[in-house]
C-alpha atoms as a PDB file:
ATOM      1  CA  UNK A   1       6.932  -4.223   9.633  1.00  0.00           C
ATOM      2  CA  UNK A   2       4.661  -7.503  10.145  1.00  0.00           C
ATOM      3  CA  UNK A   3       1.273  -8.276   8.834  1.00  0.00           C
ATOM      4  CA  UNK A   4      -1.423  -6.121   8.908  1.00  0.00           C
ATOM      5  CA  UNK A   5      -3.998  -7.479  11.617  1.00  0.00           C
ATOM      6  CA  UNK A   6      -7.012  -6.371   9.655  1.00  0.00           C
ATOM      7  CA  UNK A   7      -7.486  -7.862   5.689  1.00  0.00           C
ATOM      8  CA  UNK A   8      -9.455  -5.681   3.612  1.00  0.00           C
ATOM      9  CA  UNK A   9     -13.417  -6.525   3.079  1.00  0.00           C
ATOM     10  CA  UNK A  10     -13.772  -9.643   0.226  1.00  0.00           C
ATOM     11  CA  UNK A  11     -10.031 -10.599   0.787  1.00  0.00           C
ATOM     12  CA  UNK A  12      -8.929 -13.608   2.403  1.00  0.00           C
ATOM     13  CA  UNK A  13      -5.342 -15.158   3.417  1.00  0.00           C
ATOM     14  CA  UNK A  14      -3.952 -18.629   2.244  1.00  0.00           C
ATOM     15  CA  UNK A  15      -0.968 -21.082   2.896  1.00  0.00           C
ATOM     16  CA  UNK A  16       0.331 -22.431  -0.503  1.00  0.00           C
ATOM     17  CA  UNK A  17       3.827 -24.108  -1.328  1.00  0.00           C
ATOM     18  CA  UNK A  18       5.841 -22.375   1.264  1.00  0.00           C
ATOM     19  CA  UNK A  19       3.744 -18.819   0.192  1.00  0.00           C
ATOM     20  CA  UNK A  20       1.564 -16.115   2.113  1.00  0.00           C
ATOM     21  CA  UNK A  21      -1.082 -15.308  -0.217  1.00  0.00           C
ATOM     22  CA  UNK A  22      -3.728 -12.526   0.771  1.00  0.00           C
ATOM     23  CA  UNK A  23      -6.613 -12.882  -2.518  1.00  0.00           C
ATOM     24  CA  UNK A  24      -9.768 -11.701  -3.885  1.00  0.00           C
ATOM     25  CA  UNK A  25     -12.381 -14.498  -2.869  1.00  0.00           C
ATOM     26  CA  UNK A  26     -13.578 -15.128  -5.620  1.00  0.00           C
ATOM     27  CA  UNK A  27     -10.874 -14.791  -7.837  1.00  0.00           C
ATOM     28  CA  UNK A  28      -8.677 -17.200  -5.216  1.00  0.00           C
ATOM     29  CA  UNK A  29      -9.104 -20.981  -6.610  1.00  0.00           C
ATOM     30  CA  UNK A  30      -7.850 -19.728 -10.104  1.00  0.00           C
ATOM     31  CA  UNK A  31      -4.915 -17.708  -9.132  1.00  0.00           C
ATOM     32  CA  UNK A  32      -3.830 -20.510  -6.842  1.00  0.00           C
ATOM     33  CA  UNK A  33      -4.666 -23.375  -9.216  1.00  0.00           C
ATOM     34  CA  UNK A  34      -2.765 -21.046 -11.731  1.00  0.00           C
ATOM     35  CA  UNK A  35       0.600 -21.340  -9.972  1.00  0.00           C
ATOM     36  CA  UNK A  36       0.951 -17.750  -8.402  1.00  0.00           C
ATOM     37  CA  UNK A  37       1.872 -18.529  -4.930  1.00  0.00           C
ATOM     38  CA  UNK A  38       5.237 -18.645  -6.777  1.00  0.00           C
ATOM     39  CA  UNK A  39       4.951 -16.009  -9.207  1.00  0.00           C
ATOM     40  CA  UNK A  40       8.388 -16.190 -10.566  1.00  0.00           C
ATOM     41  CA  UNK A  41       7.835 -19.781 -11.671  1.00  0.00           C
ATOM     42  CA  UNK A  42       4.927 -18.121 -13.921  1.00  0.00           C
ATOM     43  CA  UNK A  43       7.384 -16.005 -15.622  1.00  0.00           C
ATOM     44  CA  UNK A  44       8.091 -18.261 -18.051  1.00  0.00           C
ATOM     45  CA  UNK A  45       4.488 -18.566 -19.464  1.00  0.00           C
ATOM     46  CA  UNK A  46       4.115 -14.732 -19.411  1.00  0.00           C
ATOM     47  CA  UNK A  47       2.224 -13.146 -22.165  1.00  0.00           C
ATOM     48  CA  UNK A  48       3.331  -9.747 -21.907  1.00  0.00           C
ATOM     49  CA  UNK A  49       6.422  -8.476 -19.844  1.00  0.00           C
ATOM     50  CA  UNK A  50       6.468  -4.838 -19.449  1.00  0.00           C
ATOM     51  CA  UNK A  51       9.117  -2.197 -18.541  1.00  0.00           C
ATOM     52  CA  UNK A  52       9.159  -0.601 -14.757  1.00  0.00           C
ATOM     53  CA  UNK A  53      10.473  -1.496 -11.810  1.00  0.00           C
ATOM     54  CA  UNK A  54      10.224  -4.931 -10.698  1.00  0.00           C
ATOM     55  CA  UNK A  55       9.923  -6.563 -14.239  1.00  0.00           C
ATOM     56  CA  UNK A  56       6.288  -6.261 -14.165  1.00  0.00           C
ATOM     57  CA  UNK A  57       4.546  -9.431 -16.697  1.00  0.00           C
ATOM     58  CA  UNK A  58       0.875 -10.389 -17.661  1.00  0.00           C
ATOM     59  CA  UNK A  59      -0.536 -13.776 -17.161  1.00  0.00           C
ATOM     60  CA  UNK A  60      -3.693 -15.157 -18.788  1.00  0.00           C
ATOM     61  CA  UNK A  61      -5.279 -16.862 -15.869  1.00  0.00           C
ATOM     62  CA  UNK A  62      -8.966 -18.895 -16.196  1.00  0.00           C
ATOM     63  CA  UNK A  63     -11.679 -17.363 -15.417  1.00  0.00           C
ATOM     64  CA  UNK A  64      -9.859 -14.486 -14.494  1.00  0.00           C
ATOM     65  CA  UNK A  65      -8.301 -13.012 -17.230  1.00  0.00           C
ATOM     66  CA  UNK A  66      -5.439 -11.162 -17.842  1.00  0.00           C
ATOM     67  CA  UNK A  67      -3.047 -10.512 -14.245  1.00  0.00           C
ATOM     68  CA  UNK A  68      -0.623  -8.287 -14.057  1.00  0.00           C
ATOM     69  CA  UNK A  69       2.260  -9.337 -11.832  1.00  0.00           C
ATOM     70  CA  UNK A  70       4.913  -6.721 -10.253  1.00  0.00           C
ATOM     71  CA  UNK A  71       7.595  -7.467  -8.076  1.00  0.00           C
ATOM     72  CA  UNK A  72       8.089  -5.064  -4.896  1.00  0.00           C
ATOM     73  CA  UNK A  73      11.763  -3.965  -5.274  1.00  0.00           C
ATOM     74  CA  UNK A  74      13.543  -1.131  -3.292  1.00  0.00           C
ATOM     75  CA  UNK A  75      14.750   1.809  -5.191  1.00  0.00           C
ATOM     76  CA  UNK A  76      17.770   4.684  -4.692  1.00  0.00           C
ATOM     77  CA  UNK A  77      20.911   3.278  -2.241  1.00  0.00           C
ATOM     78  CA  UNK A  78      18.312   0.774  -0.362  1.00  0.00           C
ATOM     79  CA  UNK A  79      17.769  -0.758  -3.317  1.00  0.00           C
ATOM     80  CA  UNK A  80      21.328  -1.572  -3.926  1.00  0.00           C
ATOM     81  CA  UNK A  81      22.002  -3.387  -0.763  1.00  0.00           C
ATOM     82  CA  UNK A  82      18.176  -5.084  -0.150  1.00  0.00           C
ATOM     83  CA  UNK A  83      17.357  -5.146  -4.049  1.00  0.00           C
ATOM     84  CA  UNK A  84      13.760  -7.320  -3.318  1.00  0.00           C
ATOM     85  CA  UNK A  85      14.578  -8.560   0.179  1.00  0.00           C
ATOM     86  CA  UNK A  86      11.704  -7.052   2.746  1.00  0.00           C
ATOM     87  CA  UNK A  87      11.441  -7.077   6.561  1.00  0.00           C
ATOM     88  CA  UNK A  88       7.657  -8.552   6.586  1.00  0.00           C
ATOM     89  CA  UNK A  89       4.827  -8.316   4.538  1.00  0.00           C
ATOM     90  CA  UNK A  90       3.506  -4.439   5.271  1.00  0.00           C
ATOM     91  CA  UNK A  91       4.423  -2.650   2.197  1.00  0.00           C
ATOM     92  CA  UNK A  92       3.021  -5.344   0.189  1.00  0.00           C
ATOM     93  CA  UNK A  93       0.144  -5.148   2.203  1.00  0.00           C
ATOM     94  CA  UNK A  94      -0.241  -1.911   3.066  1.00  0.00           C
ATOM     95  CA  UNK A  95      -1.049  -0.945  -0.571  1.00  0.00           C
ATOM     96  CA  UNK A  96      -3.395  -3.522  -1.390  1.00  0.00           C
ATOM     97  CA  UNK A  97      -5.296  -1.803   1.819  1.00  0.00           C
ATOM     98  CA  UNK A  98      -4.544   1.814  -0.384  1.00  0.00           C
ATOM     99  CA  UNK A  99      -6.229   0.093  -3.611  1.00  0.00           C
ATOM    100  CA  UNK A 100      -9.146  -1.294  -1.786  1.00  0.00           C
ATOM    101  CA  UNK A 101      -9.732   1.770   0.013  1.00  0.00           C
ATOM    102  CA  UNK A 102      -9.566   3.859  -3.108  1.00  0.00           C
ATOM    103  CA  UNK A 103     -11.843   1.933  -4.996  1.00  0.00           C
ATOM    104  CA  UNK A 104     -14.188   1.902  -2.005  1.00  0.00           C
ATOM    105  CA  UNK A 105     -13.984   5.855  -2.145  1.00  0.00           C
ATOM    106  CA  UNK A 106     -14.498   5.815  -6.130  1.00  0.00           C
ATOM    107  CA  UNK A 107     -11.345   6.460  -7.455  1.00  0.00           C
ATOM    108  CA  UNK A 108     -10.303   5.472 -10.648  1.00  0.00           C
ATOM    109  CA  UNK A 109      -7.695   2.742  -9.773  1.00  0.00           C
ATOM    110  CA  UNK A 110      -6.776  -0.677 -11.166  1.00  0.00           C
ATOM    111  CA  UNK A 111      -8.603  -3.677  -9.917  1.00  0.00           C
ATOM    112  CA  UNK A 112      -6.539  -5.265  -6.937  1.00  0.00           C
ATOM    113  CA  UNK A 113      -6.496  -9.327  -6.938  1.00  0.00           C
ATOM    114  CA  UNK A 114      -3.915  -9.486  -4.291  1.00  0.00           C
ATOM    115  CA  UNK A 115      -0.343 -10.171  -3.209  1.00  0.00           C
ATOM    116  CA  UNK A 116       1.424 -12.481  -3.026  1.00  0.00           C
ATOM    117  CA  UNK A 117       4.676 -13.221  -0.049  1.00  0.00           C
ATOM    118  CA  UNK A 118       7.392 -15.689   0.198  1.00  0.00           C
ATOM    119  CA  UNK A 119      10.373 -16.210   2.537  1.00  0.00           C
ATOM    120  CA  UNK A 120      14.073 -15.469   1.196  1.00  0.00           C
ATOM    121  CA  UNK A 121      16.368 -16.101   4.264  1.00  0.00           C
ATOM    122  CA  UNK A 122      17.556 -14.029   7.275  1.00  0.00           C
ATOM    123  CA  UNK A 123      14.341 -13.014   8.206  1.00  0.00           C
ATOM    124  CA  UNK A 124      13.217 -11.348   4.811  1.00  0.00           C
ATOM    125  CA  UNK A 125      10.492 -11.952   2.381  1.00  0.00           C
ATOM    126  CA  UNK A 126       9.849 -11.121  -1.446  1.00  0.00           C
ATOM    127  CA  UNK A 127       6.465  -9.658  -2.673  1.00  0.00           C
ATOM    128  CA  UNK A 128       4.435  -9.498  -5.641  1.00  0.00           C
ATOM    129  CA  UNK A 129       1.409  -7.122  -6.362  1.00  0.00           C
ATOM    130  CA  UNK A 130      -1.744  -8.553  -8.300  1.00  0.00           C
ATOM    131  CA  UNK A 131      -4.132  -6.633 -10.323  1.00  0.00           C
ATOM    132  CA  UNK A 132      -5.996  -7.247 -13.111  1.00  0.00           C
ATOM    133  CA  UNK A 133      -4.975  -5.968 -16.178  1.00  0.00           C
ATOM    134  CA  UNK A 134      -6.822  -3.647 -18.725  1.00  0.00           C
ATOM    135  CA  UNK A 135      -6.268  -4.600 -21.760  1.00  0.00           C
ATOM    136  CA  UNK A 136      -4.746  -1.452 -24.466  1.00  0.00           C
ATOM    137  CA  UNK A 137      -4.512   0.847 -21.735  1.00  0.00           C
ATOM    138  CA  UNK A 138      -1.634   2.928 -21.657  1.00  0.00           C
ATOM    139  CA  UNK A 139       0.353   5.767 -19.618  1.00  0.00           C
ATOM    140  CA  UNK A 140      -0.505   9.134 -20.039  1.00  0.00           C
ATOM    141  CA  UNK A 141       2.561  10.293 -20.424  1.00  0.00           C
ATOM    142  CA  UNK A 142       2.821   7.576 -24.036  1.00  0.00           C
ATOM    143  CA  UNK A 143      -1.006   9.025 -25.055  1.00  0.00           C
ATOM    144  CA  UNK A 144       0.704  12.549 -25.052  1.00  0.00           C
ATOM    145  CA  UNK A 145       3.804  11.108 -27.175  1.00  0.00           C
ATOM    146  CA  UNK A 146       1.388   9.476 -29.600  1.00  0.00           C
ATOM    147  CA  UNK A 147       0.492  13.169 -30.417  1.00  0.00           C
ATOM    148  CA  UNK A 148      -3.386  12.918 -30.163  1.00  0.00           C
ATOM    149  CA  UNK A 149      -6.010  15.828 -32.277  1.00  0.00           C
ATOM    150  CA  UNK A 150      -6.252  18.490 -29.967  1.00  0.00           C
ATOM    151  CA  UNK A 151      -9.927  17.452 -28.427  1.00  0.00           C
ATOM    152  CA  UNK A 152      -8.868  13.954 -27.538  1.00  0.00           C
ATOM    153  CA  UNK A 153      -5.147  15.798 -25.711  1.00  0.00           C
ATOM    154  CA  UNK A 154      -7.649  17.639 -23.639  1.00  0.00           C
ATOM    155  CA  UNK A 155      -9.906  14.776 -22.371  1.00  0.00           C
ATOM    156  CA  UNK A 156      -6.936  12.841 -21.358  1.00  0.00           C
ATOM    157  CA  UNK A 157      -5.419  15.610 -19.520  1.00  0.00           C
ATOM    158  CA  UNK A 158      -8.717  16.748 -18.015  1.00  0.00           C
ATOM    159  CA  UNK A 159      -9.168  13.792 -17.103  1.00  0.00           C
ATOM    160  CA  UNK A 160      -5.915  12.980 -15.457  1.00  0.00           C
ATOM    161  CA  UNK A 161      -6.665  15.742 -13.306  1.00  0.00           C
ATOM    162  CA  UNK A 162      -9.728  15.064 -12.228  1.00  0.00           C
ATOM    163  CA  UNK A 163      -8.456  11.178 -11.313  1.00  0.00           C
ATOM    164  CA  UNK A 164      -5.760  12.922  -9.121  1.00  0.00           C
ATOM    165  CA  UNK A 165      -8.328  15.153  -6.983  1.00  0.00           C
ATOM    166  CA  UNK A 166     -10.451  11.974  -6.089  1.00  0.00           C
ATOM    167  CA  UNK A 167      -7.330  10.319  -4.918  1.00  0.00           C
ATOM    168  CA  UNK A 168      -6.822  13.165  -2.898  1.00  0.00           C
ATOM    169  CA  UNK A 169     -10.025  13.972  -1.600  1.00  0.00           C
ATOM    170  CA  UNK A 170     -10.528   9.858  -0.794  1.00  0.00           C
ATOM    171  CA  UNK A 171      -7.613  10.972   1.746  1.00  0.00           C
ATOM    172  CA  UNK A 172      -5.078   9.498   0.341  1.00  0.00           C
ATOM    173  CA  UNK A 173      -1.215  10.987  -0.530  1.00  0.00           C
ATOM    174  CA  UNK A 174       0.163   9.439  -3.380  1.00  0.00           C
ATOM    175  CA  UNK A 175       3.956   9.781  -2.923  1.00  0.00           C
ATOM    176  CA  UNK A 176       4.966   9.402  -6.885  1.00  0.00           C
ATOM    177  CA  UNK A 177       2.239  11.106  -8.922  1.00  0.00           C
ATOM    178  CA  UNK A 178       3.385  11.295 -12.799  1.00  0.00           C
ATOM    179  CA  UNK A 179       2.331  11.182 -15.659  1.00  0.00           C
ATOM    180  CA  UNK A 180       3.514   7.128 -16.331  1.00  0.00           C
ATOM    181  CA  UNK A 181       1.344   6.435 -13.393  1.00  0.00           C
ATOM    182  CA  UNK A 182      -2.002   7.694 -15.128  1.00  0.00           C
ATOM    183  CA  UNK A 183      -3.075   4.702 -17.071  1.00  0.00           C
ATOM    184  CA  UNK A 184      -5.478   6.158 -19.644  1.00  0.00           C
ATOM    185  CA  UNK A 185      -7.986   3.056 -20.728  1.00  0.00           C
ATOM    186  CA  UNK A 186      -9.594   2.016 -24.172  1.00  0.00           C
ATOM    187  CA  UNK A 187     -12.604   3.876 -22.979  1.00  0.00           C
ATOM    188  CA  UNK A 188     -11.124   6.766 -22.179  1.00  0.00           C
ATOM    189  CA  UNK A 189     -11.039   6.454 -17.958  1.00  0.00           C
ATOM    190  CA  UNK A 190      -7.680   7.956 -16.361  1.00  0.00           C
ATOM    191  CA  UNK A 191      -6.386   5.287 -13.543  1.00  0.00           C
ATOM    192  CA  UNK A 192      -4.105   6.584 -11.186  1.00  0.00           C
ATOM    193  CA  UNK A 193      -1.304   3.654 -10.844  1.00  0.00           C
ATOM    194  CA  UNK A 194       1.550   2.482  -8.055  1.00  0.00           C
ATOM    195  CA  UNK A 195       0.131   2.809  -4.764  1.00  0.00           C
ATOM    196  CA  UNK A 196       3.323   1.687  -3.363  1.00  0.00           C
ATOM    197  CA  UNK A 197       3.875   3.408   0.186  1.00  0.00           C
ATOM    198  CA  UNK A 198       0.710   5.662  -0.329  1.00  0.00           C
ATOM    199  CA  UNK A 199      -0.801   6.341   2.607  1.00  0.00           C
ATOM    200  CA  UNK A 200      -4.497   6.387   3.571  1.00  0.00           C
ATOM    201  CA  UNK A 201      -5.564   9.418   5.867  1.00  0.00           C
ATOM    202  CA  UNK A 202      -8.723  10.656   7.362  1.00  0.00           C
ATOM    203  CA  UNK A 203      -8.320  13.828   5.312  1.00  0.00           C
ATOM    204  CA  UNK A 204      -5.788  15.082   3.179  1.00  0.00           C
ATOM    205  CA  UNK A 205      -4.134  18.552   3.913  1.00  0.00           C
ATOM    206  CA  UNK A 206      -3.597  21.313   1.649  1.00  0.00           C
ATOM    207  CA  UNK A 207      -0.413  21.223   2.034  1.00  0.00           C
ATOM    208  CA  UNK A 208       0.488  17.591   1.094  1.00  0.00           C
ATOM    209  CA  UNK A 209      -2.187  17.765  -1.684  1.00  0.00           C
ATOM    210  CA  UNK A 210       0.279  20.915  -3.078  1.00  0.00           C
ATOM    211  CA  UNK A 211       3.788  18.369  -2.597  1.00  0.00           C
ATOM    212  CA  UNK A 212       1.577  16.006  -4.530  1.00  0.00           C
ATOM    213  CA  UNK A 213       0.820  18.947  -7.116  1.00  0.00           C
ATOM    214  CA  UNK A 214       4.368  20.115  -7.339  1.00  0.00           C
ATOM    215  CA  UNK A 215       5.742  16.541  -7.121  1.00  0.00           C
ATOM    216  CA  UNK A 216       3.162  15.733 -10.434  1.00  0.00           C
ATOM    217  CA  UNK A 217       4.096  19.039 -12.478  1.00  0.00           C
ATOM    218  CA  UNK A 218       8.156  18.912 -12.058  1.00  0.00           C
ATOM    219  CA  UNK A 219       8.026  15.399 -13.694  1.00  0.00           C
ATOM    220  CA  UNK A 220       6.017  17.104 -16.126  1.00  0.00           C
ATOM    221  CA  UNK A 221       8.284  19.866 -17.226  1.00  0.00           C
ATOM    222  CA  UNK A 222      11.567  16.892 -16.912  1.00  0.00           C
ATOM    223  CA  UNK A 223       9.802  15.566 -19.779  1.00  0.00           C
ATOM    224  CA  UNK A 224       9.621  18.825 -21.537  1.00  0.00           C
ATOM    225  CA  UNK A 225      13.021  19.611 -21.342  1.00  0.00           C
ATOM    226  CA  UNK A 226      13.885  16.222 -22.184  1.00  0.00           C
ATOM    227  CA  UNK A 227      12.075  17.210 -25.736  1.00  0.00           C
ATOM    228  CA  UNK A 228       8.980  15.188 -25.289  1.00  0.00           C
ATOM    229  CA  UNK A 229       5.494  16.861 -26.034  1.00  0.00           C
ATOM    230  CA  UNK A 230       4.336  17.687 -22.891  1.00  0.00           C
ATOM    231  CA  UNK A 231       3.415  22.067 -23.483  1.00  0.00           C
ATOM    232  CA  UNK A 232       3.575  24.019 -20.704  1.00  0.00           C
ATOM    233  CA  UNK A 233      -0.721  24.566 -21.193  1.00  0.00           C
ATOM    234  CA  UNK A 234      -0.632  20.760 -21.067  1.00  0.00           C
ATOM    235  CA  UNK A 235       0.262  21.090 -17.490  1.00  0.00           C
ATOM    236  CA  UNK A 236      -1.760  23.205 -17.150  1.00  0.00           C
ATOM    237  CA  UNK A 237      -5.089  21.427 -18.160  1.00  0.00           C
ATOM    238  CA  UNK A 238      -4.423  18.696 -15.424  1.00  0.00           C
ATOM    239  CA  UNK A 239      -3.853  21.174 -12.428  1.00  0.00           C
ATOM    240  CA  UNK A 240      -7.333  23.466 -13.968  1.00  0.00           C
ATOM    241  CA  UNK A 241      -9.664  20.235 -13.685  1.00  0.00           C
ATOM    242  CA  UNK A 242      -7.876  18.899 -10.490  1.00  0.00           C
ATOM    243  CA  UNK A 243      -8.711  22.657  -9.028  1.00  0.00           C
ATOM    244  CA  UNK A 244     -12.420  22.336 -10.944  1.00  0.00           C
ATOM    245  CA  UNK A 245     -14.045  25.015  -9.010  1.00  0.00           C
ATOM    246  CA  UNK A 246     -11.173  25.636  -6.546  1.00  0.00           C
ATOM    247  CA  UNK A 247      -9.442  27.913  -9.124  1.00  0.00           C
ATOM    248  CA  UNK A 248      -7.692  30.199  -6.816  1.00  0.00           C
ATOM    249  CA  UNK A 249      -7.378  34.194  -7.722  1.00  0.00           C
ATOM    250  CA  UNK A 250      -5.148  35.645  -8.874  1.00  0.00           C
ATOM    251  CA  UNK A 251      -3.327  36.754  -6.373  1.00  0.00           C
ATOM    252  CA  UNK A 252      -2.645  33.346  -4.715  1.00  0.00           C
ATOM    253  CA  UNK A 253      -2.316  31.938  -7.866  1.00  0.00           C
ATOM    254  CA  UNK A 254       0.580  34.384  -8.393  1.00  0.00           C
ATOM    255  CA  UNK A 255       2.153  32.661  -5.123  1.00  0.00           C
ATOM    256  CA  UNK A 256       1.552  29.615  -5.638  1.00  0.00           C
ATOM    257  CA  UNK A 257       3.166  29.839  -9.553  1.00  0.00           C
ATOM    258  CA  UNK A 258       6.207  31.441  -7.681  1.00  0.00           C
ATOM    259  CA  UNK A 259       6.639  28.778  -4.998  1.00  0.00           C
ATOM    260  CA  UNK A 260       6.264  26.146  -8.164  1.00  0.00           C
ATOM    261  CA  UNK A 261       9.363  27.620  -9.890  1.00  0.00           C
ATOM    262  CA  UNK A 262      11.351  27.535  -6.757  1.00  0.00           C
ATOM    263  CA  UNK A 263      10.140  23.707  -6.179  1.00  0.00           C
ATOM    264  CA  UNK A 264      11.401  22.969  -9.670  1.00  0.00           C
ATOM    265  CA  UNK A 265      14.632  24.917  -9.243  1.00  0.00           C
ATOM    266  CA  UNK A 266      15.668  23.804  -6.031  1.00  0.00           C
ATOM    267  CA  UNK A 267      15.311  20.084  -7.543  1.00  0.00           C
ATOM    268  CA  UNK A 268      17.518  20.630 -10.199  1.00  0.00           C
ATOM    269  CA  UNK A 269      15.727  20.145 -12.887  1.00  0.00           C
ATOM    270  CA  UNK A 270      16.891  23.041 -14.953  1.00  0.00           C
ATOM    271  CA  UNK A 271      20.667  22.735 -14.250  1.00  0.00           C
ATOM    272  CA  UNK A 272      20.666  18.657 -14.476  1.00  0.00           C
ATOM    273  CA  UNK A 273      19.064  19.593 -18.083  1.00  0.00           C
ATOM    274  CA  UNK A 274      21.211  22.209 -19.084  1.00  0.00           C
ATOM    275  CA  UNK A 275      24.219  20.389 -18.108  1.00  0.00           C
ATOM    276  CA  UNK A 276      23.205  17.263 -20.059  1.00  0.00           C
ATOM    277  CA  UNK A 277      23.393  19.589 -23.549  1.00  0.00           C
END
């Protein structure tokens, strides 16, 4: 996939040492003059490196602030045989588009500052995502670990779910909703993280908003049965303030409880589990 024709409103492209960089305006003259058309050279004067895909790092850049720098790798067999290599710049720029347009629609997502493209051979090209970073935010899925009082447990959660149904109702399907990509902040805002390969539609159907759902809660009950504190009423809590006043009866809650348990046992999650004991 090639370039996106279209840049996102406030973003602008740039030529640096060999790199395609598409940037924040304003925030462009100090990422460049910072180095990050090559962001691997800055990896060396990272001030944070974090675990995830892609070696994510943080970079204290003038004026700026802290950025947070991820690599775009491939995962499962592709990522074996491509590892970081990409056919163009689309994914990388396809979810800067998802970022912009989320924060456009008001959902709580990180700041984007851009990404970042350079040539590897062949035909290929590596990319790096920009954002800027918050600092003493963590995942959601750590806050619950941390074992919070009981009042604070239920913001987070409530508030988790309430990020997710924005992101849905902006349109947009999240392939990879879990709990490690709700980023609960110092003021107690839930971000919904790693718009990699989300896409942006005119309206999201019921029925990918429920893979989303189902998707979100079998990570959720992994966890559980991997013996981390994640309660059965935790899940819960997210999926009663996503619904807010969409509760459904009883009746199709009853079917929609059942169809859960199947999605969860046709995954594996309970044999994979039990088999690990």
């Amino acid at each position: 996939m090639g370039r996106m024709s279209g840049l996102p409103v406030g973003f602008a492209r740039h030529e640096q040492d060999g790199a395609s960089l598409v940037l924040r305006t304003d925030d462009a003259p100090a990422l460049l003059a910072a180095g990050l058309a090559d962001p691997e050279a800055c990896r060396e004067r990272a001030v944070a490196e974090y675990r995830g895909r892609g070696r994510p790092f943080g970079l204290d850049v003038p004026d700026v602030g802290r950025v947070f720098v991820r690599r775009y790798v491939h995962g499962g067999v592709l990522g074996h045989l491509t590892a970081d290599r990409h056919a163009g710049d689309g994914r990388f720029e396809e979810e800067l588009a998802a970022l912009t347009a989320a924060q456009d629609a008001g959902v709580p997502v990180p700041e984007a500052l851009g990404v970042v493209s350079r040539a590897t051979g062949l035909g290929l090209r590596r990319g790096w995502l920009l954002l800027r970073e918050i600092s003493g935010a963590e995942d959601v899925l750590a806050v619950l670990c941390d074992t919070p009082e009981p009042a604070q447990r239920r913001r987070v959660l409530a508030a988790s779910g309430r990020a997710m149904r924005r992101l849905h109702d902006a349109g947009i399907d999240h392939p990879d909703l879990h709990l490690k990509n709700l980023l609960r902040t110092p003021d107690g805002d839930v971000l919904v993280l790693d718009l990699d390969r989300s896409r942006v539609r005119a309206e999201l159907a019921r029925e990918r908003r429920l893979a989303g759902l189902f998707r979100f809660d079998r990570y959720a009950a992994k966890q559980a049965r991997r013996g981390l504190p994640v309660s059965r009423i935790d899940r819960l809590r997210v999926l009663r303030a996503y619904a807010g006043s969409d509760w459904p009866g009883r009746a199709e809650l009853r079917q929609l409880a059942a169809r859960l348990a199947r999605h969860i046992a046709r995954h594996g999650v309970l044999r994979r589990e039990a088999a690990a004991r």
